[in-house]
Each structure stands twice: as C-alpha cells, then as structure tokens.
PDB file of N, CA and C in Angstrom:
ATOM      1  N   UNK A   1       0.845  -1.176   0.000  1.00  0.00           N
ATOM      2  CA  UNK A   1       0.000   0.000   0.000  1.00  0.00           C
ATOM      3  C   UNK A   1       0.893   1.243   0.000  1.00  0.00           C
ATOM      4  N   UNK A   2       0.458   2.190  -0.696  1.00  0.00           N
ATOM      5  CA  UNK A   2       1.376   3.588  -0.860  1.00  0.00           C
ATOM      6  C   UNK A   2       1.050   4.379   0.111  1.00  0.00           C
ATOM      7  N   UNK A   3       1.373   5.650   0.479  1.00  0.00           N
ATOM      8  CA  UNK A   3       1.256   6.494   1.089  1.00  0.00           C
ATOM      9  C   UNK A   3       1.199   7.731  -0.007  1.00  0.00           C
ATOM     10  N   UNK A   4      -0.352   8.254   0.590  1.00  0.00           N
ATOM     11  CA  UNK A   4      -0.752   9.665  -0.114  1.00  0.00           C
ATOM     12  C   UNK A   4       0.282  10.412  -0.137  1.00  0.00           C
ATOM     13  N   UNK A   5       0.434  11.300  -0.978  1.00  0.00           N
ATOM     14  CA  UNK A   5       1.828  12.375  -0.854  1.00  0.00           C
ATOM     15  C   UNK A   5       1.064  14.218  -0.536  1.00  0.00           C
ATOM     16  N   UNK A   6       1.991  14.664  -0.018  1.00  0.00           N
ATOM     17  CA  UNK A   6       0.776  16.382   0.246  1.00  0.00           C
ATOM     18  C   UNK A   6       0.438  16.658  -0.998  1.00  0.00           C
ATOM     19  N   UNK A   7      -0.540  17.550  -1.302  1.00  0.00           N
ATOM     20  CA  UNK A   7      -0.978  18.394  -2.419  1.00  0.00           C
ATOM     21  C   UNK A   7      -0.150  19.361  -2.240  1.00  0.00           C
ATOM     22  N   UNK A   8       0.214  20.150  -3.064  1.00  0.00           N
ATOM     23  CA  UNK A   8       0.912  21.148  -3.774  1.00  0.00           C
ATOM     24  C   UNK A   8      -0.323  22.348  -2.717  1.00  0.00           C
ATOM     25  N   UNK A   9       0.375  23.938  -2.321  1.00  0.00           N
ATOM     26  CA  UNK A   9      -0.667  24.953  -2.119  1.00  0.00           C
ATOM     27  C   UNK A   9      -1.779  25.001  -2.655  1.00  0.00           C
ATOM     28  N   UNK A  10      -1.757  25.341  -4.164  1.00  0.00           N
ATOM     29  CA  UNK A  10      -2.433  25.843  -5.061  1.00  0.00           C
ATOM     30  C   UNK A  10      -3.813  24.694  -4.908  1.00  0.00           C
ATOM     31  N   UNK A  11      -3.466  23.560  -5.264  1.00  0.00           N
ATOM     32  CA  UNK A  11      -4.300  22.240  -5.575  1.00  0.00           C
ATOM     33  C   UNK A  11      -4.908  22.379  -4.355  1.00  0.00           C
ATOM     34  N   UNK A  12      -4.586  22.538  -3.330  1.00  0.00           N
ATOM     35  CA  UNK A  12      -5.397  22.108  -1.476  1.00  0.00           C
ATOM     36  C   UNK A  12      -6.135  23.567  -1.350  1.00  0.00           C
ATOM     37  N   UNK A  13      -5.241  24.568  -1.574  1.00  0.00           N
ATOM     38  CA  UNK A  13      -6.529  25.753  -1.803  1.00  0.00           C
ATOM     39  C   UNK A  13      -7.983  25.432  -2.787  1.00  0.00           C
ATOM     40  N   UNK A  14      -7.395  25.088  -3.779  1.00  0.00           N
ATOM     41  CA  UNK A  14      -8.364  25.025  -4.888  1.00  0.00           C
ATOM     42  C   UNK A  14      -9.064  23.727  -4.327  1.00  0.00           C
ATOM     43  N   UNK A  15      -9.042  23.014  -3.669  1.00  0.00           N
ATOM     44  CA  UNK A  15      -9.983  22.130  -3.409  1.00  0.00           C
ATOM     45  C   UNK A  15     -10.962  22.454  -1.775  1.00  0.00           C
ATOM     46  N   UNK A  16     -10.102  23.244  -1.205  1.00  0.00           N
ATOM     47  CA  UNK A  16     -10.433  23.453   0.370  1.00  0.00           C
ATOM     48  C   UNK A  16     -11.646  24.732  -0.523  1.00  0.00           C
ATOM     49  N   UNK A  17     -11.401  25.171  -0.993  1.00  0.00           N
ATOM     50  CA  UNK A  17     -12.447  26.611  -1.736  1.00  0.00           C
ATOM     51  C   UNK A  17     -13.180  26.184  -2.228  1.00  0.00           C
ATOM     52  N   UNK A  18     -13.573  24.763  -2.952  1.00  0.00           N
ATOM     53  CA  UNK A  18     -14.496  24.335  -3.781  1.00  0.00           C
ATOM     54  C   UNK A  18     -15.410  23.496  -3.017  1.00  0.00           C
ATOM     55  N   UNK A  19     -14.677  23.084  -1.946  1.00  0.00           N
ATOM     56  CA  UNK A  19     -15.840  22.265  -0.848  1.00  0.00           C
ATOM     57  C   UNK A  19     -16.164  23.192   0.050  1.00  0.00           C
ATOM     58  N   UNK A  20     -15.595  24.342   0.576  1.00  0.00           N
ATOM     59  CA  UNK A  20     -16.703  25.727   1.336  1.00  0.00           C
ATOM     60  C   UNK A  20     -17.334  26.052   0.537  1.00  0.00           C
ATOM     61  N   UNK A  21     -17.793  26.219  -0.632  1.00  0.00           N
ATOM     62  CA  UNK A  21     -18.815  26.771  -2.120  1.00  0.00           C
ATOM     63  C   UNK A  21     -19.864  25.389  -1.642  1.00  0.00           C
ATOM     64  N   UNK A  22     -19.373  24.386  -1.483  1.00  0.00           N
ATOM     65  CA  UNK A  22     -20.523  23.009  -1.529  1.00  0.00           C
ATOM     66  C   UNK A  22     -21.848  23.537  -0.572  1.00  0.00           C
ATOM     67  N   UNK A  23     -22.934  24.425  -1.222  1.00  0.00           N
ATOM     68  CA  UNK A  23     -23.922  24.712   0.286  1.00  0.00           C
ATOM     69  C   UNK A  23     -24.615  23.367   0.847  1.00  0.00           C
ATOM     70  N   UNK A  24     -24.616  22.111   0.096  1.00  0.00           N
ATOM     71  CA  UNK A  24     -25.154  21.310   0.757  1.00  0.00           C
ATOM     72  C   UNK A  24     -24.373  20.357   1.654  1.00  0.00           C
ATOM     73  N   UNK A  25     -22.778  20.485   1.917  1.00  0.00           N
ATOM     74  CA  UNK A  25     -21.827  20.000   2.529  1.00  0.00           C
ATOM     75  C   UNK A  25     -22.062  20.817   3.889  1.00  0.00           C
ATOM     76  N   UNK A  26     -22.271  22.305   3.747  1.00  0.00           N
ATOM     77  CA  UNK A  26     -21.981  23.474   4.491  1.00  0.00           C
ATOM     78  C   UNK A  26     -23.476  23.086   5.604  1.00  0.00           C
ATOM     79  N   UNK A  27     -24.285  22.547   4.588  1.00  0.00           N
ATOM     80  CA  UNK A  27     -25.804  22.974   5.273  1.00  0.00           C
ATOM     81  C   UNK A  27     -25.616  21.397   6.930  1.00  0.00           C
ATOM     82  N   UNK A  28     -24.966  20.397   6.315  1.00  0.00           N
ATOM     83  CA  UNK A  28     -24.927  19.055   6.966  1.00  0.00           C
ATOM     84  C   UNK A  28     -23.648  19.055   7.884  1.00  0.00           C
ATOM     85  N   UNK A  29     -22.740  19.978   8.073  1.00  0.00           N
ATOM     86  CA  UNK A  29     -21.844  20.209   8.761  1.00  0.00           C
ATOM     87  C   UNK A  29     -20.600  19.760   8.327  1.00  0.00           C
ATOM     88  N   UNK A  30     -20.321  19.459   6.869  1.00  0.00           N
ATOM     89  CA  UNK A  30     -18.950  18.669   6.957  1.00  0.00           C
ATOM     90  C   UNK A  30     -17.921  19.674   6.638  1.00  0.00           C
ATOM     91  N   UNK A  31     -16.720  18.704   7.300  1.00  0.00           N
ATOM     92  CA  UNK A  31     -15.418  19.565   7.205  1.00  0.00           C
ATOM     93  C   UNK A  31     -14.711  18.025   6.613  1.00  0.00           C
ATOM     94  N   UNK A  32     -13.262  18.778   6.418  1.00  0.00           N
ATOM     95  CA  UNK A  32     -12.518  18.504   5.655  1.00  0.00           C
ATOM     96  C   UNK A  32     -11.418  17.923   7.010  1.00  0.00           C
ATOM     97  N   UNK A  33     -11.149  16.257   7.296  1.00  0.00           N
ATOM     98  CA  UNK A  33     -10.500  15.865   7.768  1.00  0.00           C
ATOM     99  C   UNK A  33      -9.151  15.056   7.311  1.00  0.00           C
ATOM    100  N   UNK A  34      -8.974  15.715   6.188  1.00  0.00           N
ATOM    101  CA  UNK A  34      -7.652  15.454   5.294  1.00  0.00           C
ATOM    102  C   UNK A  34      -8.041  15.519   3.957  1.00  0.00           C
ATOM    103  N   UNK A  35      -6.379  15.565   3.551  1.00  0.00           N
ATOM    104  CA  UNK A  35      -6.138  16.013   1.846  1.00  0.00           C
ATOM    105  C   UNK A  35      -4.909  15.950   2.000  1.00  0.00           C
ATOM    106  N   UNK A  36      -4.667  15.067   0.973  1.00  0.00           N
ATOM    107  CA  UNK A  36      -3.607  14.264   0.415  1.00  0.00           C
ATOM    108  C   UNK A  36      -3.932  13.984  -1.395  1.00  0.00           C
ATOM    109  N   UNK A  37      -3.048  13.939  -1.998  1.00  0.00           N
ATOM    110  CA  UNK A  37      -2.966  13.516  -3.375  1.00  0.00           C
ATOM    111  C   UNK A  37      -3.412  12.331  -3.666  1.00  0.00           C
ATOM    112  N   UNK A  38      -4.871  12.385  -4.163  1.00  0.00           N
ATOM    113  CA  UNK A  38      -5.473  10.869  -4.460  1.00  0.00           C
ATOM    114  C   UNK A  38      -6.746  10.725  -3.282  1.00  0.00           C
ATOM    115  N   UNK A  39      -6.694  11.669  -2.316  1.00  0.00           N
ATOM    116  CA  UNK A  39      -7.454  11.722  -1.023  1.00  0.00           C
ATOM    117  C   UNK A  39      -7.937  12.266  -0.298  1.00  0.00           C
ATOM    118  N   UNK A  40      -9.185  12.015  -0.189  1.00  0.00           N
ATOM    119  CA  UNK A  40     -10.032  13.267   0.562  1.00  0.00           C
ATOM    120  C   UNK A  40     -10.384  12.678   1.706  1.00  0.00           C
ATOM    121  N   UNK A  41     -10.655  12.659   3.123  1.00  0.00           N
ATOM    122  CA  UNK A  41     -11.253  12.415   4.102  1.00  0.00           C
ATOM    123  C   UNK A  41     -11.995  13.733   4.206  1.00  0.00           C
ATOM    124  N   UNK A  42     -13.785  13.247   4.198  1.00  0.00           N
ATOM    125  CA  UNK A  42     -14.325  14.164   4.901  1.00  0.00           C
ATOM    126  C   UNK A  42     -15.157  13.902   6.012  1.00  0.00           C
ATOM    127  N   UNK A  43     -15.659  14.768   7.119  1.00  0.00           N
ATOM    128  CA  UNK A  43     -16.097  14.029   8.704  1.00  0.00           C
ATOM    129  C   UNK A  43     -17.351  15.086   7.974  1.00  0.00           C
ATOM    130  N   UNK A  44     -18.362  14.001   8.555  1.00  0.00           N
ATOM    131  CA  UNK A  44     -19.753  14.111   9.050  1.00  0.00           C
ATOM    132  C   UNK A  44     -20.197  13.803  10.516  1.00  0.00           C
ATOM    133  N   UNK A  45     -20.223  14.952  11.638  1.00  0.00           N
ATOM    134  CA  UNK A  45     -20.667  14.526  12.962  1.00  0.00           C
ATOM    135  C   UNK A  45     -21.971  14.195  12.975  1.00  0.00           C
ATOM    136  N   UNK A  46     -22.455  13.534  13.822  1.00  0.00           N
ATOM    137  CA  UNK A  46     -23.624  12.616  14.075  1.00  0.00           C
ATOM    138  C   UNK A  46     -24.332  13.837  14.396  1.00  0.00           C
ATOM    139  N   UNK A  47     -25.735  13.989  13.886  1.00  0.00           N
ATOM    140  CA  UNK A  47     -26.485  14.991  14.300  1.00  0.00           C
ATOM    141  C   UNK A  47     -27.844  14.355  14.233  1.00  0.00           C
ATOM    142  N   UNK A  48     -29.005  14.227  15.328  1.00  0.00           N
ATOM    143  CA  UNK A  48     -30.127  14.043  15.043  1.00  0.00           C
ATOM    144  C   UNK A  48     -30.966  13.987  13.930  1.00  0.00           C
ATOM    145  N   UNK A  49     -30.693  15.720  13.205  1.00  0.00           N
ATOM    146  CA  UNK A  49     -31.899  15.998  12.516  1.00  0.00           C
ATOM    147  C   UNK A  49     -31.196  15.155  11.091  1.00  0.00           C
ATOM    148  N   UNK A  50     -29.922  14.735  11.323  1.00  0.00           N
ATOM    149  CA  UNK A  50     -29.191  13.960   9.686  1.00  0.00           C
ATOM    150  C   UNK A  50     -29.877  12.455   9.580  1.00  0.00           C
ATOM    151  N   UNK A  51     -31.069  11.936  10.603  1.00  0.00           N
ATOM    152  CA  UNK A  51     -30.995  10.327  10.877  1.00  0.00           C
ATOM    153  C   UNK A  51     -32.397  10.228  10.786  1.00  0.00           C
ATOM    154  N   UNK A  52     -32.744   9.183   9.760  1.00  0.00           N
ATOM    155  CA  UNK A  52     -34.049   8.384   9.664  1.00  0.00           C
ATOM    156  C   UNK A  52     -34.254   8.515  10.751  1.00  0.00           C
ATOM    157  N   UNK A  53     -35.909   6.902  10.332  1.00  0.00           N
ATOM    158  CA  UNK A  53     -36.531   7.205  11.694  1.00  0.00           C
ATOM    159  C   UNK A  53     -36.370   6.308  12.727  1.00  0.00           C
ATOM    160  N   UNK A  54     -34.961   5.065  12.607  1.00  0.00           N
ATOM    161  CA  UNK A  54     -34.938   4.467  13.294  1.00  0.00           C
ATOM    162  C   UNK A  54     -33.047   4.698  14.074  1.00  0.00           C
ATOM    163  N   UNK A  55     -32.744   5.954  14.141  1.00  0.00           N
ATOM    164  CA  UNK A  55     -31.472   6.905  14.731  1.00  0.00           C
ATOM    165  C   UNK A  55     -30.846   6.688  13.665  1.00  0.00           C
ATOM    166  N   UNK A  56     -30.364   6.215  12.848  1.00  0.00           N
ATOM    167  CA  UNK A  56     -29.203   5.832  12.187  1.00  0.00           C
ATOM    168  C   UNK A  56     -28.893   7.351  11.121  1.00  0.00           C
ATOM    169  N   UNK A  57     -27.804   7.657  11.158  1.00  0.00           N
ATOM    170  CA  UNK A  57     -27.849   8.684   9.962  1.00  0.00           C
ATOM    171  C   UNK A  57     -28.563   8.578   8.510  1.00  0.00           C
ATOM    172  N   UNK A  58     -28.812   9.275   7.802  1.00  0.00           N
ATOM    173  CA  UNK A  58     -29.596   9.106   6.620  1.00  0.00           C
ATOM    174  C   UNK A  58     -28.632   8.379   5.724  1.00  0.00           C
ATOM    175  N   UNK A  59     -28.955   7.649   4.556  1.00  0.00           N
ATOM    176  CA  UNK A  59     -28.209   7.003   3.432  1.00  0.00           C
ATOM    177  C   UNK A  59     -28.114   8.082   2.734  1.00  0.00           C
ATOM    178  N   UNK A  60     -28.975   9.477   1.983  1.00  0.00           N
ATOM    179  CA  UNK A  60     -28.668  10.180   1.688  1.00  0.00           C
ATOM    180  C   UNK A  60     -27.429  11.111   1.885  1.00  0.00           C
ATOM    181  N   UNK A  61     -27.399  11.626   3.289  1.00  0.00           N
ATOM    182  CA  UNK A  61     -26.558  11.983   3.932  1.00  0.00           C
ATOM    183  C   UNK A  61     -25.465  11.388   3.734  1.00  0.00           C
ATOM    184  N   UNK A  62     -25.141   9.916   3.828  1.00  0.00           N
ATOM    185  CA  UNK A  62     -24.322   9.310   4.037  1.00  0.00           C
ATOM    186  C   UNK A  62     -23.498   8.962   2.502  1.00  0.00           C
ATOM    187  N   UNK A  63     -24.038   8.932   1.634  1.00  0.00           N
ATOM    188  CA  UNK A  63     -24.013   8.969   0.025  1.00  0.00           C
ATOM    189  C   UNK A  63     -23.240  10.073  -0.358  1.00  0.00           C
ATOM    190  N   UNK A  64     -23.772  11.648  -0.364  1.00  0.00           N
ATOM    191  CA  UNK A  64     -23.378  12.994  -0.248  1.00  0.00           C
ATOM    192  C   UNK A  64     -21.680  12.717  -0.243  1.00  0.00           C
ATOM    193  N   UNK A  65     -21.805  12.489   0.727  1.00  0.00           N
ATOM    194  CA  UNK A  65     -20.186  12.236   1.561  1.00  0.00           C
ATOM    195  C   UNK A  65     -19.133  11.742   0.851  1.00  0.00           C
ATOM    196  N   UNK A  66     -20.021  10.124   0.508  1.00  0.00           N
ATOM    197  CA  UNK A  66     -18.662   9.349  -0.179  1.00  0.00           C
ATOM    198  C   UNK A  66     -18.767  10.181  -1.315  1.00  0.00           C
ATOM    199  N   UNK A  67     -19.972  10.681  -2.300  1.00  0.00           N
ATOM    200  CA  UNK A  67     -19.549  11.142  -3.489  1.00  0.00           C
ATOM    201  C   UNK A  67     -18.870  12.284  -3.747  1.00  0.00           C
ATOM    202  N   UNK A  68     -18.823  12.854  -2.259  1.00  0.00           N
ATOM    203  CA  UNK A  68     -18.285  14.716  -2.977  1.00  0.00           C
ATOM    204  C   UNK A  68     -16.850  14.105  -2.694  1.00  0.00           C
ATOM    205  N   UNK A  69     -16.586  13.172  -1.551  1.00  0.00           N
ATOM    206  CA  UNK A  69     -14.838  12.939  -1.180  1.00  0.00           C
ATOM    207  C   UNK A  69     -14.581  12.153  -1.849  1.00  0.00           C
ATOM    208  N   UNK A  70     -15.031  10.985  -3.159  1.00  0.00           N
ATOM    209  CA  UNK A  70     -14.628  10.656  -4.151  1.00  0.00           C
ATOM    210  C   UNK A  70     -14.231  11.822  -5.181  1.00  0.00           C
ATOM    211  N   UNK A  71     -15.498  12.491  -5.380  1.00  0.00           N
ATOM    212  CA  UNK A  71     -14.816  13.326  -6.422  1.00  0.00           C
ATOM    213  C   UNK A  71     -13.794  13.937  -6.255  1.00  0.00           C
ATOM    214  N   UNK A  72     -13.404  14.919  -5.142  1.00  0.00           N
ATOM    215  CA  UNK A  72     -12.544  15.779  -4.968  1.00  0.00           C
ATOM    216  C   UNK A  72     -11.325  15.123  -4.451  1.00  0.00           C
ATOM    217  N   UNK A  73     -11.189  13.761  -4.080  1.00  0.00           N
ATOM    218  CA  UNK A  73     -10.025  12.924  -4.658  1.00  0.00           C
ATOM    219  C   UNK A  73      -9.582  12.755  -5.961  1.00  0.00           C
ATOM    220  N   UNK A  74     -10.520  12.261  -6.672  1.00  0.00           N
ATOM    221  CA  UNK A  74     -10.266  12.144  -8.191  1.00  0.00           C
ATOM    222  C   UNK A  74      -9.577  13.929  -8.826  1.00  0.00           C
ATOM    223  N   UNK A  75     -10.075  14.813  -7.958  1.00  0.00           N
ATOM    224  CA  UNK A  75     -10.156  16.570  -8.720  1.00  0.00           C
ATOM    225  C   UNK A  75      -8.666  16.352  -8.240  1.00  0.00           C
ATOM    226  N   UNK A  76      -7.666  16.052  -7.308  1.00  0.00           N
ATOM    227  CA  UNK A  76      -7.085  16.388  -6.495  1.00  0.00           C
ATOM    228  C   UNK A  76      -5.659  15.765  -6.877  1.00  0.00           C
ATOM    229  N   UNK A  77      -5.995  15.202  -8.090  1.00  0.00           N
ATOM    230  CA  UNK A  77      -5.006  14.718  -9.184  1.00  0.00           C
ATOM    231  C   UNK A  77      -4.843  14.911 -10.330  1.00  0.00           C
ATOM    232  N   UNK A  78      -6.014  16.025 -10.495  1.00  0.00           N
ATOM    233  CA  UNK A  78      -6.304  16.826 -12.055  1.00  0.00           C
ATOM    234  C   UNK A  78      -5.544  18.227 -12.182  1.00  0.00           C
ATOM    235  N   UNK A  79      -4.738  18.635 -12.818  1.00  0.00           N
ATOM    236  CA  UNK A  79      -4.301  19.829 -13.274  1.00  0.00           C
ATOM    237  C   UNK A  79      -5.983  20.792 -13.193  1.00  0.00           C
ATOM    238  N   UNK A  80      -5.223  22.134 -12.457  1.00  0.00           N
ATOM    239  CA  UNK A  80      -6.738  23.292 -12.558  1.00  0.00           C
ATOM    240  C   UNK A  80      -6.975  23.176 -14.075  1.00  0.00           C
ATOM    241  N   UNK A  81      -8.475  23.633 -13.831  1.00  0.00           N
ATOM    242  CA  UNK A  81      -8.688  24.231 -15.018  1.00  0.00           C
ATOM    243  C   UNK A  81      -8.413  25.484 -15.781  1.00  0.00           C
ATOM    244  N   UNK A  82      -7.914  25.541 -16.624  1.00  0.00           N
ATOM    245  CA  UNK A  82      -7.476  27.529 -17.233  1.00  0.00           C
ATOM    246  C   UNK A  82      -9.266  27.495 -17.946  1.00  0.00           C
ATOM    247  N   UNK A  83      -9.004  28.906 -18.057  1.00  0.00           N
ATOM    248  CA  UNK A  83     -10.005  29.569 -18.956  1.00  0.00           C
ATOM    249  C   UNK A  83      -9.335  29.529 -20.229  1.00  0.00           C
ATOM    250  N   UNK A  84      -9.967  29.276 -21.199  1.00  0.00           N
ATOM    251  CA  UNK A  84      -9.574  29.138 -22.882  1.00  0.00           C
ATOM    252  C   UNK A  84      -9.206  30.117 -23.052  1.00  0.00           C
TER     253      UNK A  84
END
C-alpha cells in the first residue's frame, strides 16, 4: 500500500475553496478531515436531525459524503482548469 503524498498549495486551496462553495456540505456540517494527493477524508458529525426514523444517519446523507470525497479525490489529481 502507498502512502498519499501532500498536495501542492495551489491544488489544497483550490480544493479546500471548492468544498466551502458546496452549500449542501456546508448545510450538513462537513469539514474537511484530510487532503492528500489521491485523497479526501471528509467528517460528518452525528447529528439528530441527519438520521431516519430508526437513529441511524440518513443514506442520503451518508451517500453525499462518499460522493463529494470521491470526487474531490479524483479533482485532487487533475491539473486546474485555465479559462480558454
């Protein structure tokens, strides 16, 4: 198994700025519990109003998560984008 390597400034700005823009990350409380090249950890704290009706957090909720910290793993190995 490898070990993630740091992101470059630019790349961890540009990704730390694009997940504070996320209002539906912002609205569910998540933060950003690492970033690494190839890797996103993001934390979702347990909150009542996030959990069906039998306590458990929502699958929605829980979905959100893996897909925005998949993507912005995958972003987090992509050259920015320029304007044409």
């Amino acid at each position: 198994m490898t070990t993630a390597s740091a992101l470059d400034p630019d790349t961890e700005h540009r990704i730390r700025d694009s997940i504070s823009r996320q209002t539906l990350l912002t609205t569910l409380g998540v933060t950003v519990a690492e970033l690494a090249s190839g890797r996103v950890v993001l934390d979702l704290p347990y909150r009542a109003d996030l959990c069906q009706q039998n306590g458990y957090v929502h699958a929605g909720a829980v979905t959100a998560l893996a897909d925005s910290a998949c993507g912005y793993a995958a972003a987090s190995l992509m050259p920015a984008c320029r304007p044409p």
